[in-house]
Each structure stands twice: as C-alpha cells, then as structure tokens.
N, C-alpha and C. Protein backbone atom coordinates (compact mmCIF):
# COMPACT_ATOMS: atom_id res chain seq x y z
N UNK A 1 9.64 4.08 -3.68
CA UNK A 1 8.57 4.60 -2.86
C UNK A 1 8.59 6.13 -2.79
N UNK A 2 9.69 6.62 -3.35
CA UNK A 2 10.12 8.03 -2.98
C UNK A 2 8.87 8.75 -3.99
N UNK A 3 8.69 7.85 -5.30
CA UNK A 3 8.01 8.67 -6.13
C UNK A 3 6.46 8.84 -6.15
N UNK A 4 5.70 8.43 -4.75
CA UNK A 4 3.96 8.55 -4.75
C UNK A 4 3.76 9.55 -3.91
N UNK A 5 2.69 10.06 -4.28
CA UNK A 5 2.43 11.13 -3.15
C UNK A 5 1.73 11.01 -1.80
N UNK A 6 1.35 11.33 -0.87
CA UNK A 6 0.92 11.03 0.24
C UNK A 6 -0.45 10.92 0.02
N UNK A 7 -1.11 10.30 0.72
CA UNK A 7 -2.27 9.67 0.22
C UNK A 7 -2.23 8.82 -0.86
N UNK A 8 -1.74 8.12 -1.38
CA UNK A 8 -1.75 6.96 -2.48
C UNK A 8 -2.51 6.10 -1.71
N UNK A 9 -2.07 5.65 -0.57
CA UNK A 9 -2.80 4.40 -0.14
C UNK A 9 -4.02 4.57 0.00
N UNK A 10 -4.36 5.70 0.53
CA UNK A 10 -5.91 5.77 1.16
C UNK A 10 -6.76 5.73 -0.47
N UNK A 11 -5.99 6.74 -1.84
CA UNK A 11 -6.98 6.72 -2.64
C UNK A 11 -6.79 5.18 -2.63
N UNK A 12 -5.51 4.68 -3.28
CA UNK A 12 -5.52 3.27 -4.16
C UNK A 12 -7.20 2.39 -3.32
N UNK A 13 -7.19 2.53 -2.38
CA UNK A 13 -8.10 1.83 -1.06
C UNK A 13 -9.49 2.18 -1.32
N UNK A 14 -9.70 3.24 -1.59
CA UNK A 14 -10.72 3.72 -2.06
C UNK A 14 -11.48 3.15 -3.34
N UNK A 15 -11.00 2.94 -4.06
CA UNK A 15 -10.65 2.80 -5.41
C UNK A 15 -10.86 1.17 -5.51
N UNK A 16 -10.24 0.55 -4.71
CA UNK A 16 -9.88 -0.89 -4.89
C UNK A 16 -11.35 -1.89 -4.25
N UNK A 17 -11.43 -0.76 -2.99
CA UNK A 17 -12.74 -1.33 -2.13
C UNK A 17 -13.98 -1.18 -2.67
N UNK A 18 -14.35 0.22 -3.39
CA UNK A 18 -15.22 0.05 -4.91
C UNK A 18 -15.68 -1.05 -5.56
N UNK A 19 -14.54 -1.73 -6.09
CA UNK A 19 -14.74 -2.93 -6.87
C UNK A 19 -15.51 -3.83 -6.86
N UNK A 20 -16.68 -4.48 -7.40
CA UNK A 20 -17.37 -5.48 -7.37
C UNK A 20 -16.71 -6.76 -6.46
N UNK A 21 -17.62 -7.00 -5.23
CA UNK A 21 -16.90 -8.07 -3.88
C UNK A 21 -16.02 -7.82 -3.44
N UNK A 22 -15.28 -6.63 -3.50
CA UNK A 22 -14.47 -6.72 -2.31
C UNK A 22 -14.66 -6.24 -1.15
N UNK A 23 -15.88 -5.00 -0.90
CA UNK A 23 -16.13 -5.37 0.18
C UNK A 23 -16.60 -6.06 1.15
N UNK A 24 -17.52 -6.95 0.73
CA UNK A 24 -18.27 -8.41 0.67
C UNK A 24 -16.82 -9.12 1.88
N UNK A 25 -15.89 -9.34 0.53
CA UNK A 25 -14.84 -10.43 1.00
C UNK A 25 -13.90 -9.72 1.84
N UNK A 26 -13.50 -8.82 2.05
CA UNK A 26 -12.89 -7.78 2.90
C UNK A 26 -13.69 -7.79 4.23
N UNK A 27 -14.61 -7.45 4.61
CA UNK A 27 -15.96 -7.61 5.80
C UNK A 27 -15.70 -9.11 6.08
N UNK A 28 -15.67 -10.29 5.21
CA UNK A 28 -15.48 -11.49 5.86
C UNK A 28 -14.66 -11.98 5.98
N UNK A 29 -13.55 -11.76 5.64
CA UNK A 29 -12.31 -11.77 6.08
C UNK A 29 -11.81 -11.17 7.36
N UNK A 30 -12.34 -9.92 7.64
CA UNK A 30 -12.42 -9.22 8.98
C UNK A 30 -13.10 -9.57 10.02
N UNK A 31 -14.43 -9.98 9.72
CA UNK A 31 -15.45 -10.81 10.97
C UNK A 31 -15.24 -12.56 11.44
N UNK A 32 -14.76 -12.92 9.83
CA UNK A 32 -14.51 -14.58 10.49
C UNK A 32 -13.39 -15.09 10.20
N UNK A 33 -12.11 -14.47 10.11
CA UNK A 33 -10.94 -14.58 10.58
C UNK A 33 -10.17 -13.57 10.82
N UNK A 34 -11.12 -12.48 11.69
CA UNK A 34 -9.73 -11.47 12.44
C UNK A 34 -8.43 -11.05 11.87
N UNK A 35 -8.67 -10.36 10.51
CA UNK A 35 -7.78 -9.64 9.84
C UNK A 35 -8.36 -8.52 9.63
N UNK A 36 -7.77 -7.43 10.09
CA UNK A 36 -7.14 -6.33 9.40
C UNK A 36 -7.70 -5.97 8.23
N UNK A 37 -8.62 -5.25 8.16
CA UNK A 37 -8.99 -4.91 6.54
C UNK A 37 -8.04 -3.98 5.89
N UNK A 38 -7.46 -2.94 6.82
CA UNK A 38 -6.09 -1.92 5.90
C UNK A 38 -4.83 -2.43 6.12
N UNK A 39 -4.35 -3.39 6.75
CA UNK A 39 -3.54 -4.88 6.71
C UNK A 39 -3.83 -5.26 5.46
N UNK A 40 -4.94 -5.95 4.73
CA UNK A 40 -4.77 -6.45 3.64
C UNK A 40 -4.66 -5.61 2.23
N UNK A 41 -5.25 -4.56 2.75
CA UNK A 41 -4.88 -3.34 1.50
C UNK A 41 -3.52 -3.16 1.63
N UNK A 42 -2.80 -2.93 2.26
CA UNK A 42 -1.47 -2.29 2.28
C UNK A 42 -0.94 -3.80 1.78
N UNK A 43 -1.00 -4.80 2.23
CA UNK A 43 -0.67 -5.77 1.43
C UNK A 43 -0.44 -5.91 -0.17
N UNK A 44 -2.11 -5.58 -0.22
CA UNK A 44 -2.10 -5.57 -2.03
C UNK A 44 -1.35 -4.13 -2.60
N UNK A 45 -1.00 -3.11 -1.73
CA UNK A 45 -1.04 -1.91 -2.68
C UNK A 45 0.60 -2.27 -2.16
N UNK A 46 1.12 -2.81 -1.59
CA UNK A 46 2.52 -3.00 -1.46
C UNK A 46 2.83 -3.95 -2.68
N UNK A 47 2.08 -4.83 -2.89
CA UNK A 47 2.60 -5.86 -3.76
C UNK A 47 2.40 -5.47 -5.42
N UNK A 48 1.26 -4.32 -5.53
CA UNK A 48 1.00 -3.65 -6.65
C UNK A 48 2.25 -2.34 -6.84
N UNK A 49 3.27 -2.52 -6.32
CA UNK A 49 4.23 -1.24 -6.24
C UNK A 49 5.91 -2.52 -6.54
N UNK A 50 5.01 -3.78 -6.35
CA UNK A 50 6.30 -4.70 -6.45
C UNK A 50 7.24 -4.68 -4.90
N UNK A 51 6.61 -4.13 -3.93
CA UNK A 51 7.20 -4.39 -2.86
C UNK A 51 6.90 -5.46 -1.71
N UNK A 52 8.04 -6.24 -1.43
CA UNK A 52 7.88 -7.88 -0.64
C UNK A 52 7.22 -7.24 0.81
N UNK A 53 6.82 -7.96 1.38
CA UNK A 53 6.55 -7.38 2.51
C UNK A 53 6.51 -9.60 3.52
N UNK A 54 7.40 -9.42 4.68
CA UNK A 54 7.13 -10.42 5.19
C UNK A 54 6.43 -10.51 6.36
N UNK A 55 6.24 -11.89 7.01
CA UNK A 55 5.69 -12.07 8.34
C UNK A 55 5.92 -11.16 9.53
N UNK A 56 7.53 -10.82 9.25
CA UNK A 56 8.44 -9.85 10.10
C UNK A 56 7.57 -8.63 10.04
N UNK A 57 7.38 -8.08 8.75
CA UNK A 57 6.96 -6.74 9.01
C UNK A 57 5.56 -6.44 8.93
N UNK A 58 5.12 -7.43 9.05
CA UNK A 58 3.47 -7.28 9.28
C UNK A 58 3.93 -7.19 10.81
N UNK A 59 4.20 -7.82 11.47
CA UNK A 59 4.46 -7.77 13.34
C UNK A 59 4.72 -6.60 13.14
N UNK A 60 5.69 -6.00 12.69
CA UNK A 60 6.48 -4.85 12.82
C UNK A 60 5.06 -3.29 12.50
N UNK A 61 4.61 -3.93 11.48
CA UNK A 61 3.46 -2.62 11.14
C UNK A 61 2.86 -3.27 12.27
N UNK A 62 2.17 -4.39 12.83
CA UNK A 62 1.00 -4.32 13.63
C UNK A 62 1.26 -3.50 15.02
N UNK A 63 2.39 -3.43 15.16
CA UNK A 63 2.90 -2.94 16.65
C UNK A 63 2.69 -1.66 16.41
N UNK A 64 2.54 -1.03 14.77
CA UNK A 64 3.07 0.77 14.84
C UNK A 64 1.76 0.98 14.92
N UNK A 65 0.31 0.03 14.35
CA UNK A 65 -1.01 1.03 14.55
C UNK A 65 -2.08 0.35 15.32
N UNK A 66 -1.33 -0.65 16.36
CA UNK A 66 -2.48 -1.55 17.50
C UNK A 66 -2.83 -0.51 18.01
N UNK A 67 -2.43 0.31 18.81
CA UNK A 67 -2.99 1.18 19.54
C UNK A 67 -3.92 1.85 19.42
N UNK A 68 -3.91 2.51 17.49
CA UNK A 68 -4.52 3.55 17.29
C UNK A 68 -5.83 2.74 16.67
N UNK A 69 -6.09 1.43 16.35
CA UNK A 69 -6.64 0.28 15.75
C UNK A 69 -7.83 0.45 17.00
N UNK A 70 -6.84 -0.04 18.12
CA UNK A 70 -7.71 -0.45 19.49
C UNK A 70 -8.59 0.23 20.15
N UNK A 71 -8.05 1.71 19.99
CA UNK A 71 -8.32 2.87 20.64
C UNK A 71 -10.07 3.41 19.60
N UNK A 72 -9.25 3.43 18.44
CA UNK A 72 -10.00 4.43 17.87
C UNK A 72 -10.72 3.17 17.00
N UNK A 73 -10.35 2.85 15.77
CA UNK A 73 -11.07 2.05 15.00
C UNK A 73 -12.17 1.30 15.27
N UNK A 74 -11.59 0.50 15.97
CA UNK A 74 -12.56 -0.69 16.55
C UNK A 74 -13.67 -0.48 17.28
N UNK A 75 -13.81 0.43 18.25
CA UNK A 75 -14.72 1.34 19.17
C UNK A 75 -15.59 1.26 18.39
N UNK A 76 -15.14 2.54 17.17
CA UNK A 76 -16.28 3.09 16.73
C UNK A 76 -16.98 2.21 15.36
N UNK A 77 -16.37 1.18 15.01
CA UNK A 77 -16.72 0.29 14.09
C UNK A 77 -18.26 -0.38 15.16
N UNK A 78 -17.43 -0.49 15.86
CA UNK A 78 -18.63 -1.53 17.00
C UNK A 78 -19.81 -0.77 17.56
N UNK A 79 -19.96 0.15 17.34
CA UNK A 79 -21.15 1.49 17.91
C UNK A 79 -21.66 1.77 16.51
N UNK A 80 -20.89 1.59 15.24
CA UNK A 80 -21.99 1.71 14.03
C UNK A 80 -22.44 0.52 13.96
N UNK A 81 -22.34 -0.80 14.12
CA UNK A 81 -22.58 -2.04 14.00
C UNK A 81 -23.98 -2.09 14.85
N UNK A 82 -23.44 -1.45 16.29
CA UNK A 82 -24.77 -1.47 17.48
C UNK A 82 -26.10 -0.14 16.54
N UNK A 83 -25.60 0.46 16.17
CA UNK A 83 -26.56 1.35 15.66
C UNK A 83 -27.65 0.56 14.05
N UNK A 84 -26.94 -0.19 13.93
CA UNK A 84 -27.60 -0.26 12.65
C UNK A 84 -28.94 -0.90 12.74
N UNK A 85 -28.93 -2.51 13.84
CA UNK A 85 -30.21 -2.55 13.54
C UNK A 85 -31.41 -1.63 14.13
N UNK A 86 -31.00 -0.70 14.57
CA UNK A 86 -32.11 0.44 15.36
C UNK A 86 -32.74 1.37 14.03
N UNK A 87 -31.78 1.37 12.73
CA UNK A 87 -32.38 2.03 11.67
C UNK A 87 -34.15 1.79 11.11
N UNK A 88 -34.45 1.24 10.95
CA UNK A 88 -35.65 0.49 10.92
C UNK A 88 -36.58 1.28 11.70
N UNK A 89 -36.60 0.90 13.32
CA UNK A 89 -37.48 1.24 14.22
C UNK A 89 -37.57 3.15 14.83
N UNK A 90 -36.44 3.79 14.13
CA UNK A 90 -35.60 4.83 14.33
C UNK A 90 -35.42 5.76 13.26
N UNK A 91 -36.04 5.49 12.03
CA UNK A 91 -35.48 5.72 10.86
C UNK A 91 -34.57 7.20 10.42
N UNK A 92 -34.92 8.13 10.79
CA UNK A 92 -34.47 9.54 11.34
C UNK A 92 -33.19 10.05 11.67
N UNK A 93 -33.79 9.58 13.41
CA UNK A 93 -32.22 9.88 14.16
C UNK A 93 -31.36 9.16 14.26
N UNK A 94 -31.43 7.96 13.74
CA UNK A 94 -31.20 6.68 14.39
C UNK A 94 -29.92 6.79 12.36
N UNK A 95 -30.97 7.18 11.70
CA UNK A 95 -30.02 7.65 10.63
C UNK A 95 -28.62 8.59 10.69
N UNK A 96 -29.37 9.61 11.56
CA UNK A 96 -28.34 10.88 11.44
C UNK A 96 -27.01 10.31 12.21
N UNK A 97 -27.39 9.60 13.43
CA UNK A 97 -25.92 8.65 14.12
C UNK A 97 -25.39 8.26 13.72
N UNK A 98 -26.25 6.80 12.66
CA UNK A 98 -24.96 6.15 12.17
C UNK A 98 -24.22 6.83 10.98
N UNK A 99 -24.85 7.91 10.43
CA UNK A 99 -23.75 8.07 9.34
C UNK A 99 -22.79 9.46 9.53
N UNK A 100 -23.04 9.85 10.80
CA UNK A 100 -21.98 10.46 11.80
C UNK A 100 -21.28 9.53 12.48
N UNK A 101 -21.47 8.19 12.65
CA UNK A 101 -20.32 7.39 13.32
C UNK A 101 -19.73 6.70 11.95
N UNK A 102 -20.19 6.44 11.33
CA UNK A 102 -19.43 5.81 9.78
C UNK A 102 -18.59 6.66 9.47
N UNK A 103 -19.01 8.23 9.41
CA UNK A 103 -17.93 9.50 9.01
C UNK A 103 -16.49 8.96 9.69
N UNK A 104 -16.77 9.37 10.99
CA UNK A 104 -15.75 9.44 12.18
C UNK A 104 -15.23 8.05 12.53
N UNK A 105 -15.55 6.69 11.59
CA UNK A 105 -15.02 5.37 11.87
C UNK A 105 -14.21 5.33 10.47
N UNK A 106 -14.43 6.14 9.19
CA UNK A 106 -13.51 6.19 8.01
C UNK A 106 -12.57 7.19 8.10
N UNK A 107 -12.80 8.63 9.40
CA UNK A 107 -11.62 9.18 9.39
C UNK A 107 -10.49 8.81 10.37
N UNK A 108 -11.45 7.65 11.08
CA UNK A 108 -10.64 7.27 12.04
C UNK A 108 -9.53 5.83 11.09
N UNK A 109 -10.16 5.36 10.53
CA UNK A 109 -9.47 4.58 9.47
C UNK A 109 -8.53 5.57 8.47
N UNK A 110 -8.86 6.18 8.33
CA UNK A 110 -7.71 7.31 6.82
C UNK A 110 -6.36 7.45 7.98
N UNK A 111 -6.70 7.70 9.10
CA UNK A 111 -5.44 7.83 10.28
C UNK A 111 -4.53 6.85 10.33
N UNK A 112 -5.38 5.42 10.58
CA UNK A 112 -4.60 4.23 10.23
C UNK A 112 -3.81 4.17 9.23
N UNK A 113 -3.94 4.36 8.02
CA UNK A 113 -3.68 4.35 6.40
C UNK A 113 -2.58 5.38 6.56
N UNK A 114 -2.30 6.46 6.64
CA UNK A 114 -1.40 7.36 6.67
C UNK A 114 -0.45 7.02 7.72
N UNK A 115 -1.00 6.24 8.88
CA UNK A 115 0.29 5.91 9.63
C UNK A 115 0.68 4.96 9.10
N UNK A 116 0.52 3.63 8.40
CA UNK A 116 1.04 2.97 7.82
C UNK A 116 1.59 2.92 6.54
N UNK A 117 1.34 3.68 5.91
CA UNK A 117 2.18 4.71 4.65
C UNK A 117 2.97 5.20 5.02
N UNK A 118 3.32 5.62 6.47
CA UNK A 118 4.75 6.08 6.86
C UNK A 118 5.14 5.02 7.50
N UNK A 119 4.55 4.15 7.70
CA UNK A 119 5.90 2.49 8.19
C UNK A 119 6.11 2.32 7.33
N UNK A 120 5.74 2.27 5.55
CA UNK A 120 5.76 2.03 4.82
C UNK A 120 7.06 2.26 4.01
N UNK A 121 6.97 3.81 3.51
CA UNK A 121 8.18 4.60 3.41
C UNK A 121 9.19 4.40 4.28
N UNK A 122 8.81 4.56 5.25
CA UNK A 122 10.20 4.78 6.70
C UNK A 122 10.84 2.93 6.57
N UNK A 123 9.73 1.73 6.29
CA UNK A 123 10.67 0.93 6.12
C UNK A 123 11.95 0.58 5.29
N UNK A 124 11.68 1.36 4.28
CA UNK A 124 12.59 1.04 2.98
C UNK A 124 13.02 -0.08 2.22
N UNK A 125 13.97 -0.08 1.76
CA UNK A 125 14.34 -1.76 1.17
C UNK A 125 13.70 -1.62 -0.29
N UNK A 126 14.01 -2.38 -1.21
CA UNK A 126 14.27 -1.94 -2.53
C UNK A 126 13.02 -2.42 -2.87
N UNK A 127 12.68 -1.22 -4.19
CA UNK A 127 11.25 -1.22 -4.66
C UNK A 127 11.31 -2.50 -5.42
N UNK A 128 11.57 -2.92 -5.87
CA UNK A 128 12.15 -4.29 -6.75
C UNK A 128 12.14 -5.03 -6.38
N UNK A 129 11.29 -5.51 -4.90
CA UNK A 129 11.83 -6.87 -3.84
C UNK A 129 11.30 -8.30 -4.93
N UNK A 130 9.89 -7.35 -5.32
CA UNK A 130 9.76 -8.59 -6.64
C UNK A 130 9.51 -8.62 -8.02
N UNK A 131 10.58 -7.86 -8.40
CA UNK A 131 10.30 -7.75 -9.76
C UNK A 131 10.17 -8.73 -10.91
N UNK A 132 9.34 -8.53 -11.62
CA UNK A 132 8.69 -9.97 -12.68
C UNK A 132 9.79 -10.25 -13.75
N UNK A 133 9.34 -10.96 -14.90
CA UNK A 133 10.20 -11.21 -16.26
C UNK A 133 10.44 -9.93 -16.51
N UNK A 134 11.39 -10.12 -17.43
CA UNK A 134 11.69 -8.86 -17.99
C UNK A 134 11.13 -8.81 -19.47
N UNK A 135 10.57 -7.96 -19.89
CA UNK A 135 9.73 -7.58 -21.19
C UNK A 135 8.34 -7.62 -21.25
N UNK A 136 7.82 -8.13 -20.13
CA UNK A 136 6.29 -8.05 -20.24
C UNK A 136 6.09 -6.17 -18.98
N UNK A 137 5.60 -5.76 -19.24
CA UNK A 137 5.19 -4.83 -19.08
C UNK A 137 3.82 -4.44 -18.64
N UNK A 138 3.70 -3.58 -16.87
CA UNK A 138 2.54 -3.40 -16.13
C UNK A 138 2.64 -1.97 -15.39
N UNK A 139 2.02 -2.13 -14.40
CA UNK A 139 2.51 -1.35 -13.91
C UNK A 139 3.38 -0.51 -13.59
N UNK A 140 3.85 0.27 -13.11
CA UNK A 140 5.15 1.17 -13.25
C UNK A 140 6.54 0.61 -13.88
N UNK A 141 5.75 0.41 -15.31
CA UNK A 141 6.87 -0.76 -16.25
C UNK A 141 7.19 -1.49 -15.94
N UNK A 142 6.22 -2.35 -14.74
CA UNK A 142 7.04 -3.73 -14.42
C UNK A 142 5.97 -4.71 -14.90
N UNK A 143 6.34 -6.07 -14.70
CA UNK A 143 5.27 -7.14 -14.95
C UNK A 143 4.24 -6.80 -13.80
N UNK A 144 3.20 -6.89 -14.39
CA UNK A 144 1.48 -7.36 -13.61
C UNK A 144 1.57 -8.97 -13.33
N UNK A 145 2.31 -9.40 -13.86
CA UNK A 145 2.40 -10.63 -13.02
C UNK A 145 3.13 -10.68 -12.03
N UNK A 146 4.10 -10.17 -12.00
CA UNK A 146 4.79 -9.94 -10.88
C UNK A 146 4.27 -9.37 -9.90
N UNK A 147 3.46 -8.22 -10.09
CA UNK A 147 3.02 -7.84 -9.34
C UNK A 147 1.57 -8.63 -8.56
N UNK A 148 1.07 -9.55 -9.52
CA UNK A 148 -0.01 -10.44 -9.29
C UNK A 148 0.95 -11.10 -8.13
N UNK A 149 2.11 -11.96 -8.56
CA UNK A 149 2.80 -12.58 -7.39
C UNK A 149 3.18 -12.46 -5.96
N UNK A 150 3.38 -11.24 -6.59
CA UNK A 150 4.01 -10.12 -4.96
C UNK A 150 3.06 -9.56 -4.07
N UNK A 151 1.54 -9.50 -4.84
CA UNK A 151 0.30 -9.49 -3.75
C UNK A 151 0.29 -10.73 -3.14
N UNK A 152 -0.05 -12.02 -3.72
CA UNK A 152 0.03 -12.93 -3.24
C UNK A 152 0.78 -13.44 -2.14
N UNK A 153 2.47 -13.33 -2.68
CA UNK A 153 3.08 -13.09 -1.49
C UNK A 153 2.57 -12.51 -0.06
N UNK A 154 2.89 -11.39 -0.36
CA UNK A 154 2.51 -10.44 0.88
C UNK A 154 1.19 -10.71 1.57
N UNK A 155 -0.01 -11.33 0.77
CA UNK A 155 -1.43 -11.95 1.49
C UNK A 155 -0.96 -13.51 2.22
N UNK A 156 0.19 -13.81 1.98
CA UNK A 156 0.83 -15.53 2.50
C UNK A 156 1.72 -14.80 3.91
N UNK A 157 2.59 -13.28 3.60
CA UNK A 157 2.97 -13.42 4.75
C UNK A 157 2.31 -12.65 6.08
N UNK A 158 1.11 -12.05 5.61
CA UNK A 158 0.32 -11.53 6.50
C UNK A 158 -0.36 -12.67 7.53
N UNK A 159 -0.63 -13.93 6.47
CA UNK A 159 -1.44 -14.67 7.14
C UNK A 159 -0.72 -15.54 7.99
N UNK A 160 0.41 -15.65 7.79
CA UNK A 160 1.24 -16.22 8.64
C UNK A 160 1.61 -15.78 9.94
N UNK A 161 1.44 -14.14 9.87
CA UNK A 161 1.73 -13.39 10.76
C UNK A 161 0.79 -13.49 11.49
N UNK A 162 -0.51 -13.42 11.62
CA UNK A 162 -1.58 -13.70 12.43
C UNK A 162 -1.72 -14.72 12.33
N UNK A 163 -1.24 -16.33 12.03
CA UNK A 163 -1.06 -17.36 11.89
C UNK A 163 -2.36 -18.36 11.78
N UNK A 164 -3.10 -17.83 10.63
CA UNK A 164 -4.26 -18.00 10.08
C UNK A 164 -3.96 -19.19 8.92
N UNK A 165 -4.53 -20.35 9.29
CA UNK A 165 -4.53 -21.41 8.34
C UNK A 165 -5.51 -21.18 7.55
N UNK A 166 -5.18 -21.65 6.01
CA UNK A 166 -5.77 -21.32 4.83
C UNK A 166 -7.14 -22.28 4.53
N UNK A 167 -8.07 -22.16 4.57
CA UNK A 167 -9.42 -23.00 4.36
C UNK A 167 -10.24 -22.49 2.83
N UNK A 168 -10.84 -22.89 2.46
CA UNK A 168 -11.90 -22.55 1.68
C UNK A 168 -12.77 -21.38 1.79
N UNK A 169 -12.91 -20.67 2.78
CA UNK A 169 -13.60 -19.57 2.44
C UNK A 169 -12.63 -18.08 2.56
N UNK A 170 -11.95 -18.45 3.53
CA UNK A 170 -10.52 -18.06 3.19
C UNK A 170 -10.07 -17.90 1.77
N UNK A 171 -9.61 -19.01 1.12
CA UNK A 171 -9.01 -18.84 -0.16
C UNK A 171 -9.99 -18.40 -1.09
N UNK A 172 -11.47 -18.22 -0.95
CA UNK A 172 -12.18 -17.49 -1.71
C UNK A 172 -12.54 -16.30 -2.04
N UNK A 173 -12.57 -15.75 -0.81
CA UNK A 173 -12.47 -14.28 -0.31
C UNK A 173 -10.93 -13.92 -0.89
N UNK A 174 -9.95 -14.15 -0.87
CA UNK A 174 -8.36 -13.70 -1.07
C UNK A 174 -9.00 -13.62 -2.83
N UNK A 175 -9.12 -14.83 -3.44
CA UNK A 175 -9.24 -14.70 -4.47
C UNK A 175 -10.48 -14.00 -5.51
N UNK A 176 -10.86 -13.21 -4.58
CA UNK A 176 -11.87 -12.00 -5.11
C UNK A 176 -10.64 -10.79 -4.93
N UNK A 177 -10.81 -10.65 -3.89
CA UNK A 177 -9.54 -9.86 -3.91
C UNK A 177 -8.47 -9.60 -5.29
N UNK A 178 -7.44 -10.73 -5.23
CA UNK A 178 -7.01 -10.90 -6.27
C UNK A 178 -7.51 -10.53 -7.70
N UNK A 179 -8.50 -10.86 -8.25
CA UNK A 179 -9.61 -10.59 -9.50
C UNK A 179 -9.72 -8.91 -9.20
N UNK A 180 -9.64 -8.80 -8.20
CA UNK A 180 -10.49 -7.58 -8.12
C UNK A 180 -9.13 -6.27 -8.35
N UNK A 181 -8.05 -6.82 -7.92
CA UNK A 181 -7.03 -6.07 -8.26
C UNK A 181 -6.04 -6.50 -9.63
N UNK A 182 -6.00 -7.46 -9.88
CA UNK A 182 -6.08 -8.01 -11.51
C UNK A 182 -6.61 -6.60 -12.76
N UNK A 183 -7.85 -6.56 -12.03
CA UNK A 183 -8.79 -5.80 -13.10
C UNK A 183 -8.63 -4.20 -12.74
N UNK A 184 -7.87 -3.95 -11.54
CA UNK A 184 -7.56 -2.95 -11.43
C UNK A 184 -6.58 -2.43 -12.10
N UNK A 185 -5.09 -3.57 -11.91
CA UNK A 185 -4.13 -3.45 -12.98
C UNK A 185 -4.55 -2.86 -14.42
N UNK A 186 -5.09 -3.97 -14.72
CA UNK A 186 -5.84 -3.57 -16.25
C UNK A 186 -6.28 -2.46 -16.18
N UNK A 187 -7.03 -1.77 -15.68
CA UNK A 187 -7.51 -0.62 -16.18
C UNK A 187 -7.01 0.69 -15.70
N UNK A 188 -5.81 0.58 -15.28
CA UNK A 188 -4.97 1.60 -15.24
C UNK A 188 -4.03 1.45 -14.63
C-alpha cells in the first residue's frame, strides 16, 4: 500500500463509476439495500490491489466515516434528490442549485474517500492477503483472477457486515459491478 499515491481511490472511483452500469447498479444498491456506495468502491479497489478486507473491518471503517457520512453526505445527497424534480418547473435557478449541491455532495464524498484511504493504509496487513496462481499475470504482476476473487471476497464481507442477504437483484447489480471492473483490469 506504501506504493500509491494519495488520491488513488478517489481517481480509481472516478474512473470505475464511468463505466457502462455502474452507476445504474451502484444507485440501486444504495437506495434498495442501504449500502454504502464508497463502501463498495473501496471494496473493489481493495480487492483490485489484492487486499482481503473482512466483516471486521468494514465495522471497523464504518465507525471511522459514520459521522462524516451522517453529517455531511447524506444531508446533502437528500436536498439534491429534493431539488431535482423542481428542474422542470424551475429550469434556471432551480438548475444553478442543484448543480451547486451535486458540487458540494461530491466534495463532500472525495472527504469520505480520503478518510478511508487512510483507514486503509493505517490498517495494514499484507498486500498479498490474496494473492492468485502464480504465473498468470495482472495487475501489479499479480493474477486478475485473483484479484477478480478478492473483490468478490471483500463484496461477501461487506455484505455480511451490514448483514444483507443475497437475492437476485442484489446479485445482479454486484455482478455489473464485477464486469465492470473485469474490463477495467483489462484495459489497464
């Protein structure tokens, strides 16, 4: 972990949320089962680095950014949400708000992301928690399958942690996700 620079997560996030459906499945994952949308990124960008992450330390991260989640995030997520259907009847000002509260609800999110990049680091424990076969070659010379695994993982012990049983739209949404960072692998 010693070797990324600060901000990795927020770009990798950037970058990843781009992708064809994931924000789709990210948004419904967040509205109809109460997860964490930079919970599940740090998930995948933990498991794309080959690092385990369990039930334990999802509690453990949720405790380091509830506050700042509760305080700040969520507020202002819910005041662009209230603003939007007024766009229409409003078109103008009703514009200039929400994409001054969208600003200030993604810098209020980049806050999240950087504090959890330092639970991240500050947790430690070996970059290798899951390292793949040896000779197939991915990511930071390790297997992409492995690293395919070790997202997975880490999306099994998140959900455990908020103790979210696995259903069908559930496992559909995860598995956009998945595809969607698959193809990220691949292309760089």
């Amino acid at each position: 972990m010693t070797n990324r620079a600060p901000g990795d997560f927020w770009e990798f996030s950037l970058a990843f949320y781009a992708r064809p459906g994931v924000a789709e499945a990210c948004v419904g994952l967040q509205d109809e089962y109460a997860l964490d949308v930079n919970v599940l990124l740090l998930a995948l960008y933990a498991g794309r680095r080959h690092i385990a992450l369990g039930a334990a330390d999802f509690a453990s991260l949720d405790r380091a950014v509830r506050a700042w989640r509760r305080q700040a995030v969520v507020p202002l997520r819910r005041v662009r949400r209230g603003i939007r259907p007024m766009l229409q009847a409003m078109p103008g000002i009703a514009r200039e708000a929400y994409d001054a509260v969208k600003q200030a609800e993604l810098a209020a999110e980049r806050v999240q992301q950087a504090c959890m990049e330092q639970w991240l680091t500050a947790r430690g424990g070996p970059a290798d928690a899951c390292a793949g076969p040896a000779g197939t070659e991915g990511v930071d010379g390790r297997s992409g399958q492995a690293a395919d695994l070790c997202c997975v993982s880490n999306l099994d012990a998140y959900l455990r942690s908020r103790r979210r049983a696995r259903d069908a739209g559930l496992d559909a949404r995860l598995q956009v996700l998945r595809e969607a960072l698959r193809a990220l692998l691949q292309a760089g």
